[in-house]
Protein backbone atom coordinates (compact mmCIF):
# COMPACT_ATOMS: atom_id res chain seq x y z
CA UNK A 1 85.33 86.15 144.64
CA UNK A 2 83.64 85.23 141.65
CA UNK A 3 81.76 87.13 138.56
CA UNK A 4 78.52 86.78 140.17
CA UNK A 5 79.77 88.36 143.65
CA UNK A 6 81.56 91.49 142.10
CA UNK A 7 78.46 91.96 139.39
CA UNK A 8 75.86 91.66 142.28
CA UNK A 9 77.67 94.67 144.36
CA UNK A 10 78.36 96.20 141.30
CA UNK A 11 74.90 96.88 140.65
CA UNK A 12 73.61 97.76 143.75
CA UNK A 13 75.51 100.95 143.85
CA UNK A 14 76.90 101.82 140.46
CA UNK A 15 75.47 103.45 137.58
CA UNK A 16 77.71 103.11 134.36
CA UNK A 17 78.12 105.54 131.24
CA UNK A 18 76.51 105.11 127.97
CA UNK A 19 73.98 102.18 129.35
CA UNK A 20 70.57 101.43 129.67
CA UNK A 21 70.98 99.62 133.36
CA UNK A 22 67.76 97.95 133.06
CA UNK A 23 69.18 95.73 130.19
CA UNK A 24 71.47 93.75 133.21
CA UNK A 25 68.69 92.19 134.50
CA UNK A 26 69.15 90.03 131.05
CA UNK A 27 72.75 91.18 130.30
CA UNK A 28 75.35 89.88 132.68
CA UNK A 29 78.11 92.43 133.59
CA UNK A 30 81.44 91.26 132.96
CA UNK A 31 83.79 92.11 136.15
CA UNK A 32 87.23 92.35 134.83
CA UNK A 33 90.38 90.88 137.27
CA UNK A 34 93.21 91.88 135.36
CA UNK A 35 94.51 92.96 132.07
CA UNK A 36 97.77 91.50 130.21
CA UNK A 37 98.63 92.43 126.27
CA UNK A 38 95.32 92.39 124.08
CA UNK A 39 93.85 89.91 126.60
CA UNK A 40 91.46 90.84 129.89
CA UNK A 41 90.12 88.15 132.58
CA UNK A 42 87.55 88.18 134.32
CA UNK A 43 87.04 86.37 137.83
CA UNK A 44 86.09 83.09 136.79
CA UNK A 45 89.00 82.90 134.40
CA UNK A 46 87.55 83.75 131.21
CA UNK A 47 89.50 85.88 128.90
CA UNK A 48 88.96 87.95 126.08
CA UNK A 49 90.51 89.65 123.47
CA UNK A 50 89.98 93.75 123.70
CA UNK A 51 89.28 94.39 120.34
CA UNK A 52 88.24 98.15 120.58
CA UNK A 53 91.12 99.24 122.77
CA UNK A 54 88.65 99.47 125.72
CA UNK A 55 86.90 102.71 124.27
CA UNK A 56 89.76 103.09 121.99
CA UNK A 57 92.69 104.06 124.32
CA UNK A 58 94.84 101.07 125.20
CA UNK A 59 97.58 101.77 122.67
CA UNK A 60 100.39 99.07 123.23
CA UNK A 61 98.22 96.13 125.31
CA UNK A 62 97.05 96.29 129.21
CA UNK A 63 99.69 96.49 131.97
CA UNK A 64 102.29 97.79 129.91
CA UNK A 65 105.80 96.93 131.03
CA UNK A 66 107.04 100.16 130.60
CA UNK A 67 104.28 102.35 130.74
CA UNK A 68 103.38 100.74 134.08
CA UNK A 69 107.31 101.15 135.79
CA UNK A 70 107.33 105.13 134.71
CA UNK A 71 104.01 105.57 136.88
CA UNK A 72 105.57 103.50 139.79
CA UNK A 73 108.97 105.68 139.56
CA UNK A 74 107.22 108.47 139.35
CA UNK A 75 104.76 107.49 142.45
CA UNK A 76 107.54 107.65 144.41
CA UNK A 77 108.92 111.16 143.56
CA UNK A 78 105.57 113.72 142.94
CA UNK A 79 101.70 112.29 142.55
CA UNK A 80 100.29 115.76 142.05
CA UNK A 81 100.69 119.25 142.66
CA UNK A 82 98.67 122.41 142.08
CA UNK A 83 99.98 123.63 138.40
CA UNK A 84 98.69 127.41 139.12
CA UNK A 85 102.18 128.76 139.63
CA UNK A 86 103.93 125.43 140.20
CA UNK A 87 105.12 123.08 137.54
CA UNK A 88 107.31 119.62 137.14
CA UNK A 89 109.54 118.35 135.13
CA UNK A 90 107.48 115.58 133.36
CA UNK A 91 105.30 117.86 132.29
CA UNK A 92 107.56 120.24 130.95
CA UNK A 93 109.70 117.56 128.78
CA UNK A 94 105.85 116.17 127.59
CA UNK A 95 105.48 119.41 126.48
CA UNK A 96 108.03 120.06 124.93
CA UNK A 97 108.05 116.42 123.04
CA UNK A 98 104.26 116.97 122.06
CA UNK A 99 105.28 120.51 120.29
CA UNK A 100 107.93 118.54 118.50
CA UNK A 101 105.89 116.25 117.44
CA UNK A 102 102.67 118.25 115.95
CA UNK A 103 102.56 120.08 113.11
CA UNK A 104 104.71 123.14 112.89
CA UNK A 105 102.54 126.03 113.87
CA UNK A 106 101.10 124.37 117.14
CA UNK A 107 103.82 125.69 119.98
CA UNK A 108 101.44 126.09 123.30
CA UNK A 109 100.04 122.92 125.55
CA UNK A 110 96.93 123.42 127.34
CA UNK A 111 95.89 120.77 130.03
CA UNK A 112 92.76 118.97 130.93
CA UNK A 113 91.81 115.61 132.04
CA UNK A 114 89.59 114.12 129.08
CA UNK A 115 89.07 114.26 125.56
CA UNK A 116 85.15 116.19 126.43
CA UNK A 117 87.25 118.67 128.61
CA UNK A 118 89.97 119.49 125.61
CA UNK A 119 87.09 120.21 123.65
CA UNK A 120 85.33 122.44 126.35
CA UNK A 121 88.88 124.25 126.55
CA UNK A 122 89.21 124.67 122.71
CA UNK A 123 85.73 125.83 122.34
CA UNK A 124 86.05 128.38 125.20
CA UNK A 125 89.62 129.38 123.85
CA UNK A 126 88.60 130.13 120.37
CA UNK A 127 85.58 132.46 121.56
CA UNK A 128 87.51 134.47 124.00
CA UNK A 129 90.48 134.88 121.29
CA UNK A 130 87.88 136.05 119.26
CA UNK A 131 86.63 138.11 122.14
CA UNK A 132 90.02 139.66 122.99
CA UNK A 133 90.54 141.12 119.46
CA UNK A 134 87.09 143.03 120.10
CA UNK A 135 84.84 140.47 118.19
CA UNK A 136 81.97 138.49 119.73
CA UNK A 137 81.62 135.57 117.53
CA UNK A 138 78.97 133.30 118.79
CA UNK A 139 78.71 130.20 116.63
CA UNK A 140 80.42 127.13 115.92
CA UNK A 141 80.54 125.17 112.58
CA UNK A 142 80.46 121.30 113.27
CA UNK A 143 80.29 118.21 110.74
CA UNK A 144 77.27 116.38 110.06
CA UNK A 145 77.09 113.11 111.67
CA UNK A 146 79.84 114.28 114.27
CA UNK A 147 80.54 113.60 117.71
CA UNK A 148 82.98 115.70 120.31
CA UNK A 149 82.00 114.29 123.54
CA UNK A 150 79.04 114.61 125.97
CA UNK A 151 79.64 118.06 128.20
CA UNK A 152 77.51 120.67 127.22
CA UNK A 153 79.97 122.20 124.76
CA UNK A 154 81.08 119.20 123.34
CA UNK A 155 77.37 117.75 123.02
CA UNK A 156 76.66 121.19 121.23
CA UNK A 157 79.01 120.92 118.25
CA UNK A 158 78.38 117.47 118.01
CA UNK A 159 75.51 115.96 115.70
CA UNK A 160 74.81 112.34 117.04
CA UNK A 161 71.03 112.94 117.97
CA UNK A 162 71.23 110.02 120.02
CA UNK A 163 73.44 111.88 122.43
CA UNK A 164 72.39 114.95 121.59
CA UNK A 165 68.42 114.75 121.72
CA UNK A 166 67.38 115.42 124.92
CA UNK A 167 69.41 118.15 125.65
CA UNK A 168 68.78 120.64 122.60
CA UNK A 169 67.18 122.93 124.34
CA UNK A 170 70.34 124.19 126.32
CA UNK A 171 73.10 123.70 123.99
CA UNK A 172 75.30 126.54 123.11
CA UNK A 173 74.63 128.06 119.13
CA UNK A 174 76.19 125.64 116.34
CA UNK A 175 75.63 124.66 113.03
CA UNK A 176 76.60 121.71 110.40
CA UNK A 177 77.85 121.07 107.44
CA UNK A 178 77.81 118.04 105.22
CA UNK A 179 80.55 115.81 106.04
CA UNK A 180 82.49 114.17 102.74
CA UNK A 181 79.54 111.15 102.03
CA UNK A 182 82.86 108.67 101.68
CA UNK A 183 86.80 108.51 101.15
CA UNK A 184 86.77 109.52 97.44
CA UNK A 185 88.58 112.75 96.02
CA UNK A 186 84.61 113.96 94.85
CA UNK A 187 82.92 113.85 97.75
CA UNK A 188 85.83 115.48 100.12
CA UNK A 189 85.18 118.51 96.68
CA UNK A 190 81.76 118.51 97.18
CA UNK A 191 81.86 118.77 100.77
CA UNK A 192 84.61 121.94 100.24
CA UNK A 193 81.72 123.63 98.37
CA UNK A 194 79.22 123.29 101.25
CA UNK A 195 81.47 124.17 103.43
CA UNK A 196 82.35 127.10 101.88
CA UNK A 197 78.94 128.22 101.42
CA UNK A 198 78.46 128.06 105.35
CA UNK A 199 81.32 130.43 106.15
CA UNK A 200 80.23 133.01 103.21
CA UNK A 201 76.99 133.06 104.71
CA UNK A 202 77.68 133.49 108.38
CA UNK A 203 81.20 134.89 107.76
CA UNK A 204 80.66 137.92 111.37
CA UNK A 205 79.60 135.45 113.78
CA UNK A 206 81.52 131.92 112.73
CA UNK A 207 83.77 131.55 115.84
CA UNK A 208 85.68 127.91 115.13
CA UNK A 209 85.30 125.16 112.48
CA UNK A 210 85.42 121.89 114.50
CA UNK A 211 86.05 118.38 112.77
CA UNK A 212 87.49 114.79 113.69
CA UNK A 213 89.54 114.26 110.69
CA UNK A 214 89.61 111.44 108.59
CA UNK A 215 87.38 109.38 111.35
CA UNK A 216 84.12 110.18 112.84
CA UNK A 217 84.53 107.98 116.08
CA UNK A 218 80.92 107.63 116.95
CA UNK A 219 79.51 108.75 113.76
CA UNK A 220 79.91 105.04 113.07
CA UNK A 221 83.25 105.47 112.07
CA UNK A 222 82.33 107.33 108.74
CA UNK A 223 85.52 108.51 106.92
CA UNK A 224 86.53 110.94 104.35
CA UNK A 225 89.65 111.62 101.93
CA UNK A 226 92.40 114.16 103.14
CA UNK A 227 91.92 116.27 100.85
CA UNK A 228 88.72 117.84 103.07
CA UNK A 229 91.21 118.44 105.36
CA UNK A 230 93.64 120.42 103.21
CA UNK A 231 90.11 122.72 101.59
CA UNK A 232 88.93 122.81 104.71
CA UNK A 233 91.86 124.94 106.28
CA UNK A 234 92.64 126.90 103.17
CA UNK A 235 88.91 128.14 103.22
CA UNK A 236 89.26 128.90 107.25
CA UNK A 237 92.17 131.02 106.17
CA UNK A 238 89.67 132.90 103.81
CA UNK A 239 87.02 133.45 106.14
CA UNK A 240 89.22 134.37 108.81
CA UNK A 241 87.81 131.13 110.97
CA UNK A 242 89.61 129.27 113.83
CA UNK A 243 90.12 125.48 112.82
CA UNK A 244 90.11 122.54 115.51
CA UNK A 245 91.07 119.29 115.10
CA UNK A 246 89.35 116.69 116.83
CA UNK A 247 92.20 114.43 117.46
CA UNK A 248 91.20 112.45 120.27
CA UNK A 249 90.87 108.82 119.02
CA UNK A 250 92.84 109.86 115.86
CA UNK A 251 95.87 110.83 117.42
CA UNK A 252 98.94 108.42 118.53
CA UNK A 253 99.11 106.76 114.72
CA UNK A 254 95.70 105.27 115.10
CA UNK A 255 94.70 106.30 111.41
CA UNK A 256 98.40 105.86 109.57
CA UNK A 257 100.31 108.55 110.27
CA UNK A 258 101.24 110.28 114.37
CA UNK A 259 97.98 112.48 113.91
CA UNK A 260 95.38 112.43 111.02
CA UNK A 261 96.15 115.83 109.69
CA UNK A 262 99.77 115.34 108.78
CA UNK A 263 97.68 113.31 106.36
CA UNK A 264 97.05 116.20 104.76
CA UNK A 265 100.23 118.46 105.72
CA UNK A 266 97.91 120.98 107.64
CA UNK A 267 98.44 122.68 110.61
CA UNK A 268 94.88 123.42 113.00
CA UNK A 269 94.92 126.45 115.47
CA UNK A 270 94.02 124.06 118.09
CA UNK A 271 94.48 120.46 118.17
CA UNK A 272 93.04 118.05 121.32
CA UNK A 273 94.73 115.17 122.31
CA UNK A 274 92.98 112.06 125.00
CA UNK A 275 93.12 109.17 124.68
CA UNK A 276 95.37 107.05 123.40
CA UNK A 277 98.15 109.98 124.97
CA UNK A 278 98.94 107.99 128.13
CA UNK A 279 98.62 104.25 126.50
CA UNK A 280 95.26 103.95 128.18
CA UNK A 281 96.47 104.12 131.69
CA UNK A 282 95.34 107.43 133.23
CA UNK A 283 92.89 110.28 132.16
CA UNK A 284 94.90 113.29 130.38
CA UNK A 285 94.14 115.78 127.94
CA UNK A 286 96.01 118.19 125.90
CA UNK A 287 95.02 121.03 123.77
CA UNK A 288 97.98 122.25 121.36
CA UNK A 289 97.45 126.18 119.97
CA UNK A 290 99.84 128.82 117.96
CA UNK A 291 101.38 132.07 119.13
CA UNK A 292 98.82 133.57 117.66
CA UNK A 293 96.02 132.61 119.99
CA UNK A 294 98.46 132.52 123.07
CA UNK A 295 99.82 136.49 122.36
CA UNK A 296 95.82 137.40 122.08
CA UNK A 297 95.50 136.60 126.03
CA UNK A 298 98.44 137.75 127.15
CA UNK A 299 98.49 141.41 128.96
CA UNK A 300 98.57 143.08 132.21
CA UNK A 301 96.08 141.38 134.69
CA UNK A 302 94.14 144.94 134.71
CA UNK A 303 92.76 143.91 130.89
CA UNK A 304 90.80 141.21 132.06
CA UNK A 305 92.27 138.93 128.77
CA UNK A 306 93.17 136.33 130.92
CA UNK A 307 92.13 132.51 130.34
CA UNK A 308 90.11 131.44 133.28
CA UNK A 309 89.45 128.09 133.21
CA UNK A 310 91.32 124.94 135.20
CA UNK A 311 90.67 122.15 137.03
CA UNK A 312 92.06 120.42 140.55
CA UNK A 313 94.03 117.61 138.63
CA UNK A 314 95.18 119.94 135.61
CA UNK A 315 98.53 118.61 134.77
CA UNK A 316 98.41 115.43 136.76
CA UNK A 317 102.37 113.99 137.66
CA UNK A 318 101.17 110.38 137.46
CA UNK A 319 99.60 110.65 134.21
CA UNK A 320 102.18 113.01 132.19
CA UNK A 321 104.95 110.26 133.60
CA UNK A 322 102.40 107.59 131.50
CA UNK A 323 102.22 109.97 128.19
CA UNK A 324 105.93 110.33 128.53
CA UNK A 325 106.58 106.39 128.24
CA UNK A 326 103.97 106.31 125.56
CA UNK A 327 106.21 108.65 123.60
CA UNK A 328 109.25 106.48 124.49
CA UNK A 329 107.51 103.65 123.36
CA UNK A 330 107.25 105.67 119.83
CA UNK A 331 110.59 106.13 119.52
CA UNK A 332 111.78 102.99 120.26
CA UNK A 333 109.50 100.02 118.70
CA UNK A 334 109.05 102.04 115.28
CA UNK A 335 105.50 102.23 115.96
CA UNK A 336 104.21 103.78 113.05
CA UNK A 337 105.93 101.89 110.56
CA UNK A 338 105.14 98.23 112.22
CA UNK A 339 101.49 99.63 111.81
CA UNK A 340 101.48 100.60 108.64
CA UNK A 341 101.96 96.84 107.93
CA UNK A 342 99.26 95.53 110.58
CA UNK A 343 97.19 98.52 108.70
CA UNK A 344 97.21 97.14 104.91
CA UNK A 345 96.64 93.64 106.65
CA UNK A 346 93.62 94.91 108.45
CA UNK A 347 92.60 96.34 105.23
CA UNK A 348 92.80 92.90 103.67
CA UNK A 349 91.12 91.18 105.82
CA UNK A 350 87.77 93.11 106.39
CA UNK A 351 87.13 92.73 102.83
CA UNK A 352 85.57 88.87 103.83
CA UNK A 353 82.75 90.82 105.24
CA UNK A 354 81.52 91.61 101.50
CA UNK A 355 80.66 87.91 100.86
CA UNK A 356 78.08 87.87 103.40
CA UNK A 357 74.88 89.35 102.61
CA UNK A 358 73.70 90.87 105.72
CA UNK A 359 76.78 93.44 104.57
CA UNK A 360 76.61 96.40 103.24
CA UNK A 361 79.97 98.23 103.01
CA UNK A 362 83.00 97.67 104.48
CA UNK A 363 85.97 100.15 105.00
CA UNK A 364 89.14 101.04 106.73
CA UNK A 365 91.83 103.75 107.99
CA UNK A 366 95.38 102.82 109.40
CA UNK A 367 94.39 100.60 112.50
CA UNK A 368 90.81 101.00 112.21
CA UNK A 369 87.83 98.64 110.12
CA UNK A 370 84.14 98.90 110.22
CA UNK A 371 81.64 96.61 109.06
CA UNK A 372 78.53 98.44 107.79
CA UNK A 373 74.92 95.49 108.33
CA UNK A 374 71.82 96.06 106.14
CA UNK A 375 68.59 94.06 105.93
CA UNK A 376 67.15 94.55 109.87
CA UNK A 377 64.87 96.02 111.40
CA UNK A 378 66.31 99.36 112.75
CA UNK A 379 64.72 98.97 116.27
CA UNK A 380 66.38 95.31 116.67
CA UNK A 381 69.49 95.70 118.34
CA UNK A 382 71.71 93.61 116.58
CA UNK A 383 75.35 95.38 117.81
CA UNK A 384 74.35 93.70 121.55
CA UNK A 385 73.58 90.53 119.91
CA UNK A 386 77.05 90.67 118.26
CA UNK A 387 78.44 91.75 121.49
CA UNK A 388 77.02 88.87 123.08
CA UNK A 389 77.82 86.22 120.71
CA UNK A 390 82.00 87.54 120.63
CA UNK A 391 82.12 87.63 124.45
CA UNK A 392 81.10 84.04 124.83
CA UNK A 393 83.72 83.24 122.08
CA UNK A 394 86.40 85.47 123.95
CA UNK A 395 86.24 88.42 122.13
CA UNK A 396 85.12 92.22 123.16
CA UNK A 397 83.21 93.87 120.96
CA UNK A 398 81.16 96.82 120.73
CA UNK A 399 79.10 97.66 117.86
CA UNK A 400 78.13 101.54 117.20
CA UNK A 401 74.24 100.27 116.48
CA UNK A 402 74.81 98.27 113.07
CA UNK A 403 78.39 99.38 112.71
CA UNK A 404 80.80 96.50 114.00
CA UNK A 405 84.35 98.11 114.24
CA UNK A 406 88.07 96.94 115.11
CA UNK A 407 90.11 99.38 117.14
CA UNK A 408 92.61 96.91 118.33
CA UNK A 409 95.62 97.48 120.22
CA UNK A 410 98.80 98.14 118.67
CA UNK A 411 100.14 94.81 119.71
CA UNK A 412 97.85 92.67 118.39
CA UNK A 413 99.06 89.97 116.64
CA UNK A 414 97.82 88.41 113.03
CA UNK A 415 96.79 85.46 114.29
CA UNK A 416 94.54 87.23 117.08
CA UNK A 417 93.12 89.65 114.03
CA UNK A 418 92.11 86.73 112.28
CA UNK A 419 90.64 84.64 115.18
CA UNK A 420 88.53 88.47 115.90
CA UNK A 421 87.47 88.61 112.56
CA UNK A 422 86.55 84.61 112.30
CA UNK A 423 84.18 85.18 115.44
CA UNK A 424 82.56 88.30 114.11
CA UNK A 425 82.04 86.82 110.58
CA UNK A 426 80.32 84.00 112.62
CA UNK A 427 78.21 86.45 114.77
CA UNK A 428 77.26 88.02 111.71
CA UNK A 429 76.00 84.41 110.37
CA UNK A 430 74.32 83.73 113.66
CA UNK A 431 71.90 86.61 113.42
């Protein structure tokens, strides 16, 4: 079979996320055959480097040598089984390696499928802790320009109005508060000051803070200093308010360090890991909380404290086998300091972008660049004519609207940066 064959089917029975479908009666789909390293192919041979980590969570290249064998072992031993009252073992020593690895106060692993789920779960958690303790706090404080995923919850205490639109009218009660304006030491202050403002003011019914920290993922991949990381938990200590970190694209040394807020040596009361947790192989979610929360819900069944929430996969066998050779892959290959170098290179190298003058800004944050575009029209779509332009030269892109970003996987070599880079600089040109 061919492109053409696959992409007819294809759209004759499938409707895919985040995507206008009329625009593929212009816009060829791209049917993919297989995945090695950086690189996908398509049917007809063409490949393409995967320059955003296919929606960021292909950590360490497609078809992963390792990752791949631990999900075959494992296939053979236990797929799934119900985890109300049962367990297994690779989800016990995940557990236990994910406590080990957070920051010190996190001791309790919740499990969901997705990164929109762990939020759900967090969300849900934090009110009923609240709850438990005799309190009914109803509202969530959120970060302007801030996305958390597209179930209602998540939708609610985000603040993309492109997602988030349509569906005001039944979102649950949240507010916002300015997010630092950029990465210096004043604006992560001033943003402290706002923020503290917001929980003086609502103090009785502020359930959670919720923030992505140090990137905004959709928010165009807007980032702050650390510092609003460290004010932003010592004034949730003041307030009494329940702190949760976003870490869904962050996580897994995508921003410098294993997760963003050792940036700042905090500890959250709930942090969510997706993602990048099982190398991009199978859908997993984990949401990390303290004693504190945990002793809140635990009681005789007759108190009605219990957690109720689950779903059929919770826990999946397959998928903690793939988040367990992730880890392994962490220990061995020195991950975070071998990106630390690809980091200050990336750095380097998106600074080109500031000699062309359809750019405004550039930036970057560990193993993540963004390339802000001025001077168009806002209704012209220029991220799909970037898009475009890198596919035919062999490279996958996608732009957040005039935001072109590099999310790379961790394997990607300098020469393959540099060719990524060369094509978008010429994309840029081309407009």
């Amino acid at each position: 079979m061919n492109n053409k064959d696959i992409a007819e089917v294809d759209l004759q029975y499938i409707w895919h996320p985040c995507t206008q479908m009329k625009d593929h009666e212009v816009i060829p789909i791209i049917p993919i055959k297989k995945g090695y390293g950086v690189y996908l192919e398509d049917f007809d041979g063409n490949r393409y480097i995967d320059a955003i980590s296919s929606w960021w969570v292909n950590l360490f290249g497609h078809t992963n040598e390792q990752i791949s064998s631990a999900i075959k072992k494992q296939l053979d031993e236990l797929e799934h089984v119900i985890f109300a009252g049962f367990t297994h073992e690779p989800i016990v020593r995940l557990s236990k390696r994910i406590v080990e690895l957070t920051p010190t106060e996190l001791t309790r692993c919740f499990y969901a499928d997705n990164g929109s789920s762990g939020v759900e779960v967090a969300l849900k958690m934090a009110y009923h802790y609240y709850k438990n303790n005799r309190e009914d706090r109803d509202l969530f404080v959120s970060l302007t320009n801030s996305y958390h995923g597209e179930t209602i919850g998540a939708l609610s205490v985000g603040d993309v109005k492109l997602y988030k639109e349509t569906y005001s009218s039944i979102l649950i009660n949240s507010i916002q508060t300015p997010v630092p304006a950029d990465q210096s030491i004043e604006a992560a202050v001033e943003a402290a000051v706002a923020l503290e403002e917001c929980l003086a003011n609502h103090k009785d019914r502020i359930c959670a803070l919720i923030l992505e920290p140090l990137v905004q993922g959709a928010g165009s991949m807007h980032m702050y200093n650390p510092l609003f990381l460290k004010l932003a938990r010592e004034l949730c200590d003041k307030y009494d308010t329940l702190l949760i970190a976003d870490e869904v694209m962050t996580g897994f040394g995508r921003t410098g360090t294993m997760f963003a807020c050792q940036s700042a040596d905090i500890s959250p009361d709930f942090m969510i890991l997706s993602k990048g947790l099982t190398g991009g192989y199978l859908p997993l979610s984990i949401v990390l909380t303290t004693d504190k929360i945990y002793d809140a819900f635990y009681c005789e069944y007759s108190e009605h404290k219990a957690f109720l929430h689950s779903h059929s996969y919770t826990g999946n066998a397959l998928a903690c086998a793939a988040a367990n050779a992730t880890l392994d892959i962490f220990e061995s290959d020195n991950v975070i300091e071998n990106n630390l170098e690809m980091a200050d290179f990336l750095a380097k190298e998106v600074l080109v972008f500031n000699k062309l003058k359809e750019v405004k800004s550039t930036r970057s944050q560990g193993m993540i660049a963004a390339v802000d575009l001025m001077g168009f029209d806002t209704n012209r779509r220029v991220g799909v004519e970037i898009h475009r332009y890198a596919l035919d030269k062999g490279v996958l892109l996608r732009p957040l609207g005039h935001t072109i970003y590099f999310l790379p996987p961790y394997t990607i070599t300098k020469e393959q940066l540099k060719y990524i880079f060369q094509v978008t600089y010429e994309a840029i040109e081309s407009l």
